[in-house]
C-alpha atoms as a PDB file:
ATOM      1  CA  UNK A   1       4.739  -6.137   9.739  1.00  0.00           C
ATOM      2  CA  UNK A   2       7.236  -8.087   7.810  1.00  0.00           C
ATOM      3  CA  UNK A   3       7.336 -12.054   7.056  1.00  0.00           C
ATOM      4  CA  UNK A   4       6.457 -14.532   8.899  1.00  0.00           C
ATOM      5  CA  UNK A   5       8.839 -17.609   9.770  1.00  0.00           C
ATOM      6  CA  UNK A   6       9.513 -20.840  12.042  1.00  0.00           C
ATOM      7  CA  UNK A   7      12.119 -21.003  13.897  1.00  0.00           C
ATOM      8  CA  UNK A   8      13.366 -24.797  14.951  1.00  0.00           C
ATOM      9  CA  UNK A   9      15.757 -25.231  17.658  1.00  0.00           C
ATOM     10  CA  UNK A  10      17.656 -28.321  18.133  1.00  0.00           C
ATOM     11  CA  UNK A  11      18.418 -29.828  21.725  1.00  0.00           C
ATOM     12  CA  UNK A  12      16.813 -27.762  24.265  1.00  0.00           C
ATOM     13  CA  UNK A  13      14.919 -29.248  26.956  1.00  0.00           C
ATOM     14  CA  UNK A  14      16.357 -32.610  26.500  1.00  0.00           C
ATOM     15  CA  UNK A  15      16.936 -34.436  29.425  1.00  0.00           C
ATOM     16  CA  UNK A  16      17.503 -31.480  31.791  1.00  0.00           C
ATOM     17  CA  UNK A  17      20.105 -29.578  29.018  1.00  0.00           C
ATOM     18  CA  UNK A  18      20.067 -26.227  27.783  1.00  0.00           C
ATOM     19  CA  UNK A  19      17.211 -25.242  29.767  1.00  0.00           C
ATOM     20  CA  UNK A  20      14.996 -22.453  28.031  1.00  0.00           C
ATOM     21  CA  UNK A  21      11.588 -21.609  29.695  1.00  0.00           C
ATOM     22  CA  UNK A  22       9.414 -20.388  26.567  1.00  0.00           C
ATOM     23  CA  UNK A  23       8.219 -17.410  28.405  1.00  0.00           C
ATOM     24  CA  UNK A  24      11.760 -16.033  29.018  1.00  0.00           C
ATOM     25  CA  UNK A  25      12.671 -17.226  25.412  1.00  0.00           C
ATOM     26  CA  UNK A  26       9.850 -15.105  24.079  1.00  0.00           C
ATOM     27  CA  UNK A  27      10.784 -12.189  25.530  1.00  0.00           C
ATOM     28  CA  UNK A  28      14.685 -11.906  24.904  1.00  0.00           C
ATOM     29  CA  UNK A  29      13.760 -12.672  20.801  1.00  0.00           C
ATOM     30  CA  UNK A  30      11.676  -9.662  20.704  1.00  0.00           C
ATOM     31  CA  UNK A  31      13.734  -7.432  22.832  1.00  0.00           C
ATOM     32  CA  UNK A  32      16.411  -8.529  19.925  1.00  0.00           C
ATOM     33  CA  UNK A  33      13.993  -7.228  16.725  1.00  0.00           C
ATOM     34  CA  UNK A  34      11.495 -10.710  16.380  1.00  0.00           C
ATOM     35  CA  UNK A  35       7.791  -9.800  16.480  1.00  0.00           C
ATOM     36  CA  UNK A  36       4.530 -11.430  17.445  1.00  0.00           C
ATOM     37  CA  UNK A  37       6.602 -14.097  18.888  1.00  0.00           C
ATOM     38  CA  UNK A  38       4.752 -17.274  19.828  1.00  0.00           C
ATOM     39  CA  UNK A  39       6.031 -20.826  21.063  1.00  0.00           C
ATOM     40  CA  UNK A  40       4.721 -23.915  20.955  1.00  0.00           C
ATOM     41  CA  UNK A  41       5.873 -26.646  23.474  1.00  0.00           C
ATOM     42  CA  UNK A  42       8.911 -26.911  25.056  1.00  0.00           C
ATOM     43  CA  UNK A  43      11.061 -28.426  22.101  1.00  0.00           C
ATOM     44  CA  UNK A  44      11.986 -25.071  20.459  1.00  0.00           C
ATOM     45  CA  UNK A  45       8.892 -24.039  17.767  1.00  0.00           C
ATOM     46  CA  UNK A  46       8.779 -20.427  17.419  1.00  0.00           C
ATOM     47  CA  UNK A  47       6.711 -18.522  14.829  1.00  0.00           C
ATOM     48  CA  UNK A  48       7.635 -15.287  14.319  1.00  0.00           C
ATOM     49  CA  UNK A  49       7.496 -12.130  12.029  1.00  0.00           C
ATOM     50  CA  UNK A  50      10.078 -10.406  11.079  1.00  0.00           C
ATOM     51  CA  UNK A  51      11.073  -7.830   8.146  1.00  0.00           C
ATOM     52  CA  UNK A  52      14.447  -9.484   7.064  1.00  0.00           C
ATOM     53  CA  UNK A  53      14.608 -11.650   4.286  1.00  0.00           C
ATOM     54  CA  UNK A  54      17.438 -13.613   4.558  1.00  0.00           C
ATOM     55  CA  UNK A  55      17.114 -17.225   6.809  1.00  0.00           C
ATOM     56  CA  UNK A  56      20.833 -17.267   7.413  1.00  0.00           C
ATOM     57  CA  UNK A  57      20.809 -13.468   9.096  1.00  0.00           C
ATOM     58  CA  UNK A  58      17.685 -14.947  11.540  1.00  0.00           C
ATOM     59  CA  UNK A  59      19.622 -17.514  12.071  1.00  0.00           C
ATOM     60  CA  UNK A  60      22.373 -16.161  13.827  1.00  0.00           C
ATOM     61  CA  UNK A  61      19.800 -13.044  15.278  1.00  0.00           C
ATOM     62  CA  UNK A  62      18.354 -16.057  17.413  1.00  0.00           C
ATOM     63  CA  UNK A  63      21.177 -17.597  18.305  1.00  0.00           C
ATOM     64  CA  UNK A  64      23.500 -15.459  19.105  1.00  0.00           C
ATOM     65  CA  UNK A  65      20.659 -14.024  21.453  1.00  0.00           C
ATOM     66  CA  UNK A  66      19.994 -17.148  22.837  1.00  0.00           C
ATOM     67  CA  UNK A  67      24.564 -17.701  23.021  1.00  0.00           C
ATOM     68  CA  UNK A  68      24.076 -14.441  24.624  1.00  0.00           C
ATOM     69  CA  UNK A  69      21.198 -14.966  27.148  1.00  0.00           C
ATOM     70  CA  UNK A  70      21.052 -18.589  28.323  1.00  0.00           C
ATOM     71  CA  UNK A  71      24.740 -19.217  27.554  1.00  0.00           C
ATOM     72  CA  UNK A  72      24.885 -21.558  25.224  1.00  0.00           C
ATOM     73  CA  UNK A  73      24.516 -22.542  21.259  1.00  0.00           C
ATOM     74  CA  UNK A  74      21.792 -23.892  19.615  1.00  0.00           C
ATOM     75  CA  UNK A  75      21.440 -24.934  16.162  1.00  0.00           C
ATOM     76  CA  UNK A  76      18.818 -22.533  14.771  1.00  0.00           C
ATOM     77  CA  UNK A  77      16.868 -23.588  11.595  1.00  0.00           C
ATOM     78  CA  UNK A  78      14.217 -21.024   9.717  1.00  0.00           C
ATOM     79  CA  UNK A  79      12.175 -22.106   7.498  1.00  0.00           C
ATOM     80  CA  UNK A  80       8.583 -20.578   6.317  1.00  0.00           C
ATOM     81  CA  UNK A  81       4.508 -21.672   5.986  1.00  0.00           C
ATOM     82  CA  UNK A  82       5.383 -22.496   2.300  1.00  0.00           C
ATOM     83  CA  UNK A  83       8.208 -24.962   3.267  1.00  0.00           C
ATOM     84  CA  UNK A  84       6.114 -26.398   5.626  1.00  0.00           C
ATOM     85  CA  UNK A  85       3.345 -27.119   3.452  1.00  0.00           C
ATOM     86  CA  UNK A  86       5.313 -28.392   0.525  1.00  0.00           C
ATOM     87  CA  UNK A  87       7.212 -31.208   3.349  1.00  0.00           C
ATOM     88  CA  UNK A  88       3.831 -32.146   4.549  1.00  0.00           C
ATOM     89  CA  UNK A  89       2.412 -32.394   1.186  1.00  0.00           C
ATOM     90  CA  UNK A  90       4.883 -34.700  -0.459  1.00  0.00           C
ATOM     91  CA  UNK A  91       5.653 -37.127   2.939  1.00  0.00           C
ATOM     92  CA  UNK A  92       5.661 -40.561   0.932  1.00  0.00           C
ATOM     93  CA  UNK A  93       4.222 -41.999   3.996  1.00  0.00           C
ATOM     94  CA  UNK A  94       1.247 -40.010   4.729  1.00  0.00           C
ATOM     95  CA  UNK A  95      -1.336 -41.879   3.257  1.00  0.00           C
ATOM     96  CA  UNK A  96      -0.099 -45.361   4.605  1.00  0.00           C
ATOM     97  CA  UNK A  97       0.812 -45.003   8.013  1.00  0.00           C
ATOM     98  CA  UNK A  98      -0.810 -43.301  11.208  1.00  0.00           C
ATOM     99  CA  UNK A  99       0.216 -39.825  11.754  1.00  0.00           C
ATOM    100  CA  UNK A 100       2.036 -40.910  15.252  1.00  0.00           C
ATOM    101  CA  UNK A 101       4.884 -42.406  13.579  1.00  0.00           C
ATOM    102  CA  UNK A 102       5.643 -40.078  10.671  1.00  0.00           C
ATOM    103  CA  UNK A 103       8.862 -37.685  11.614  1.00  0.00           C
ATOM    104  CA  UNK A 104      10.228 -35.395   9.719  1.00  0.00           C
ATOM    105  CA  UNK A 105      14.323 -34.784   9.939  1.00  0.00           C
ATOM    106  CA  UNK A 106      14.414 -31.466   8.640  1.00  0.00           C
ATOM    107  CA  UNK A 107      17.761 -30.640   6.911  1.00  0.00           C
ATOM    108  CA  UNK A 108      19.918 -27.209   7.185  1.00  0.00           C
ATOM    109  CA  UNK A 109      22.024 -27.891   3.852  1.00  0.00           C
ATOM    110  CA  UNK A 110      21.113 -30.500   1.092  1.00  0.00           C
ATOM    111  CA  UNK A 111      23.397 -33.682   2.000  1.00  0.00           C
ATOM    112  CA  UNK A 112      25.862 -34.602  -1.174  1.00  0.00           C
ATOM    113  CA  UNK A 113      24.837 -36.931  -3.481  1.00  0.00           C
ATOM    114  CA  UNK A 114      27.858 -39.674  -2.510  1.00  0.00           C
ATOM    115  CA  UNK A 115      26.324 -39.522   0.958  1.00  0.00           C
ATOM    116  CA  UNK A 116      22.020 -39.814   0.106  1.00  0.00           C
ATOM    117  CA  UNK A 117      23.344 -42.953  -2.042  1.00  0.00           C
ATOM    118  CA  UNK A 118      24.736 -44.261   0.767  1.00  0.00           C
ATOM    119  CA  UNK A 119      22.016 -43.719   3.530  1.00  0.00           C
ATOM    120  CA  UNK A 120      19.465 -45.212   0.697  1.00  0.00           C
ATOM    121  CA  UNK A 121      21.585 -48.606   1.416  1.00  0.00           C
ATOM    122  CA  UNK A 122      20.638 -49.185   4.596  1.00  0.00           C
ATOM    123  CA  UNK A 123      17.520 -51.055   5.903  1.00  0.00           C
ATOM    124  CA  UNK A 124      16.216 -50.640   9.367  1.00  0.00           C
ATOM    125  CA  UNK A 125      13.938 -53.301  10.703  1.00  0.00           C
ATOM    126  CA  UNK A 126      10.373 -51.151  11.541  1.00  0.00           C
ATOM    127  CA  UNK A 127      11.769 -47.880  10.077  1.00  0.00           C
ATOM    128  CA  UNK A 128      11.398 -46.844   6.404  1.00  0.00           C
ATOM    129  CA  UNK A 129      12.958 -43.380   5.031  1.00  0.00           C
ATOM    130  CA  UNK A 130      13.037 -41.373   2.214  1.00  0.00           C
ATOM    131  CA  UNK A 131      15.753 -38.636   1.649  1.00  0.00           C
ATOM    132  CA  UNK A 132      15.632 -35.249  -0.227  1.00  0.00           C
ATOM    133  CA  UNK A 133      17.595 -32.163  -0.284  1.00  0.00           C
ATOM    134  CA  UNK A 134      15.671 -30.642   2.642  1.00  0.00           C
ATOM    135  CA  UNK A 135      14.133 -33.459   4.840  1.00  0.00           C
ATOM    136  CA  UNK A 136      14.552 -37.253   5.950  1.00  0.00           C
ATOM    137  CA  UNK A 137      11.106 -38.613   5.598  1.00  0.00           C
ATOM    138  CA  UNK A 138      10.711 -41.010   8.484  1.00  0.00           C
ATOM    139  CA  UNK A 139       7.803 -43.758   9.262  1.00  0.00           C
ATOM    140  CA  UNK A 140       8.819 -45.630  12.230  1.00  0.00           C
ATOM    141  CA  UNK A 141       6.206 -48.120  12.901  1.00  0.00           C
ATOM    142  CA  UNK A 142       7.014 -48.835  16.902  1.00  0.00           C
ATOM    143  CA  UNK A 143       7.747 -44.709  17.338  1.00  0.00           C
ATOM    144  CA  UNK A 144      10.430 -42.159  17.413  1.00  0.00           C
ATOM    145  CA  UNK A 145      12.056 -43.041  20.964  1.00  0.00           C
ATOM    146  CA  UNK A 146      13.136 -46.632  19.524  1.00  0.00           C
ATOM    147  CA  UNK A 147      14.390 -45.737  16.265  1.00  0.00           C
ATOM    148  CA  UNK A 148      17.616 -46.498  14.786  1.00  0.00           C
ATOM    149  CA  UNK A 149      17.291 -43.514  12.565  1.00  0.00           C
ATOM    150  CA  UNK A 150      17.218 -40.878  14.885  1.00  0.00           C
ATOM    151  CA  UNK A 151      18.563 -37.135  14.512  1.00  0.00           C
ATOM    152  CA  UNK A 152      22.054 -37.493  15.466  1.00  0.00           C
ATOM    153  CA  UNK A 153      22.392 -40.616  13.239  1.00  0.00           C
ATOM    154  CA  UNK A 154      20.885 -38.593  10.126  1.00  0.00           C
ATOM    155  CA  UNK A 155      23.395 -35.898  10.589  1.00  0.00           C
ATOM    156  CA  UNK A 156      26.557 -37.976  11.114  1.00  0.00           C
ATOM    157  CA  UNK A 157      25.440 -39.930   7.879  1.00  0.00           C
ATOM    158  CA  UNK A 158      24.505 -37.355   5.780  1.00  0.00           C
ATOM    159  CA  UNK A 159      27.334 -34.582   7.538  1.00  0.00           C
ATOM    160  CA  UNK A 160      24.586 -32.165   8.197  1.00  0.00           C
ATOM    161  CA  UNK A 161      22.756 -30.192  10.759  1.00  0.00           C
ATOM    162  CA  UNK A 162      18.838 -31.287  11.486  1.00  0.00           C
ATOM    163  CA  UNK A 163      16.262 -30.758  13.314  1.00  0.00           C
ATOM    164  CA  UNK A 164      13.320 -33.422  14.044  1.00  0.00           C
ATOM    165  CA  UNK A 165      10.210 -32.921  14.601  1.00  0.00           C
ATOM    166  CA  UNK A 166       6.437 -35.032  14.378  1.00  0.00           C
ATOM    167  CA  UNK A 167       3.381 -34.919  12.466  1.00  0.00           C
ATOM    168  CA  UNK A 168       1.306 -33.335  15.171  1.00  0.00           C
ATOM    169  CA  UNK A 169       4.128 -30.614  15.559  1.00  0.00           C
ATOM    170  CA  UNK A 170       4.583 -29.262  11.638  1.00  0.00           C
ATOM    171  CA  UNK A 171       0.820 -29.198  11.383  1.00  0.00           C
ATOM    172  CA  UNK A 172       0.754 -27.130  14.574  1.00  0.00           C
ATOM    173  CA  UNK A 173       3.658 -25.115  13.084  1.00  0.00           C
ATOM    174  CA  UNK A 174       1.743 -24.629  10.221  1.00  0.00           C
ATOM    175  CA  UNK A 175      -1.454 -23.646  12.099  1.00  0.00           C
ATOM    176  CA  UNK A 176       0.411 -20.561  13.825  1.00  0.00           C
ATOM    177  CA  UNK A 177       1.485 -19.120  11.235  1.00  0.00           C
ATOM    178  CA  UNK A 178      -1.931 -18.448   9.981  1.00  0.00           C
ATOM    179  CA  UNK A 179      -3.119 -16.916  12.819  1.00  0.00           C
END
């Protein structure tokens, strides 16, 4: 059957731009080689199996299908279950906060050094953060939609590509890819 992954899309379905209905999304990944292809929400989750190996190559399978079918690019991010359970497990701010305001800024490429020293200097009133190489920990105690440190400013800062997503959604994530 192959392994199984997750893939993350960044920036569909955001206020009315680049449009993907799951169903159709579904379909075109496993007309392109993806199997047991499942969604969840509208956000761009997809678990998936697939026999290659390498994250980069699915990568670029899903979006130059998606480039190919809906028109447009998409920053594409594959991780797998284990990833997923080793960022939930170590979330600094899991045991102290309600799950509703942890995020997780999930990170392509580990961010230089130079650049994590920096974004450790700043202080956001309501908003607490911890970096690593493959995540921005977030706890934003009044929610996501108000926070200062939000996707786009983690990648400008750090000079990488991300991909948010919530509590509710990695443990969902994590949920299909045991079944």
């Amino acid at each position: 059957m192959g392994n199984t992954y997750i893939g993350l899309l960044r920036g569909i379905n955001v206020s009315g731009q680049k449009k993907i209905k799951m169903a159709d999304l579904r379909l075109v990944l496993e007309e392109n080689g993806l199997k047991n292809v499942k969604t969840y929400i509208q956000s761009g989750n997809i678990v998936f199996d697939h026999k290659q190996v390498d994250a980069n190559k699915l990568e670029e399978i899903i979006a130059s299908t998606i480039r190919a079918h809906f028109g447009f690019d998409v920053p594409t991010l594959i991780i797998q279950k284990d990833d997923v359970e080793q960022t939930l497990k170590v979330n600094p701010f899991l045991e102290e906060s309600e799950e509703n305001n942890l995020y997780y800024v999930l990170l392509k490429n580990p961010p230089r050094e130079e650049l994590i020293a920096q974004f450790n200097e700043l202080q956001f009133e309501n908003e607490r953060f911890l970096v690593t190489d493959t995540c921005v920990y977030l706890f934003c105690e009044n929610g996501y939609g108000r926070a200062k440190l939000n996707n786009n400013f983690v990648e400008k800062k750090l000079k990488v590509e991300a991909t948010t997503r919530n509590h509710k959604t990695m443990l969902k994530l994590l949920e299909m890819t045991s079944t």
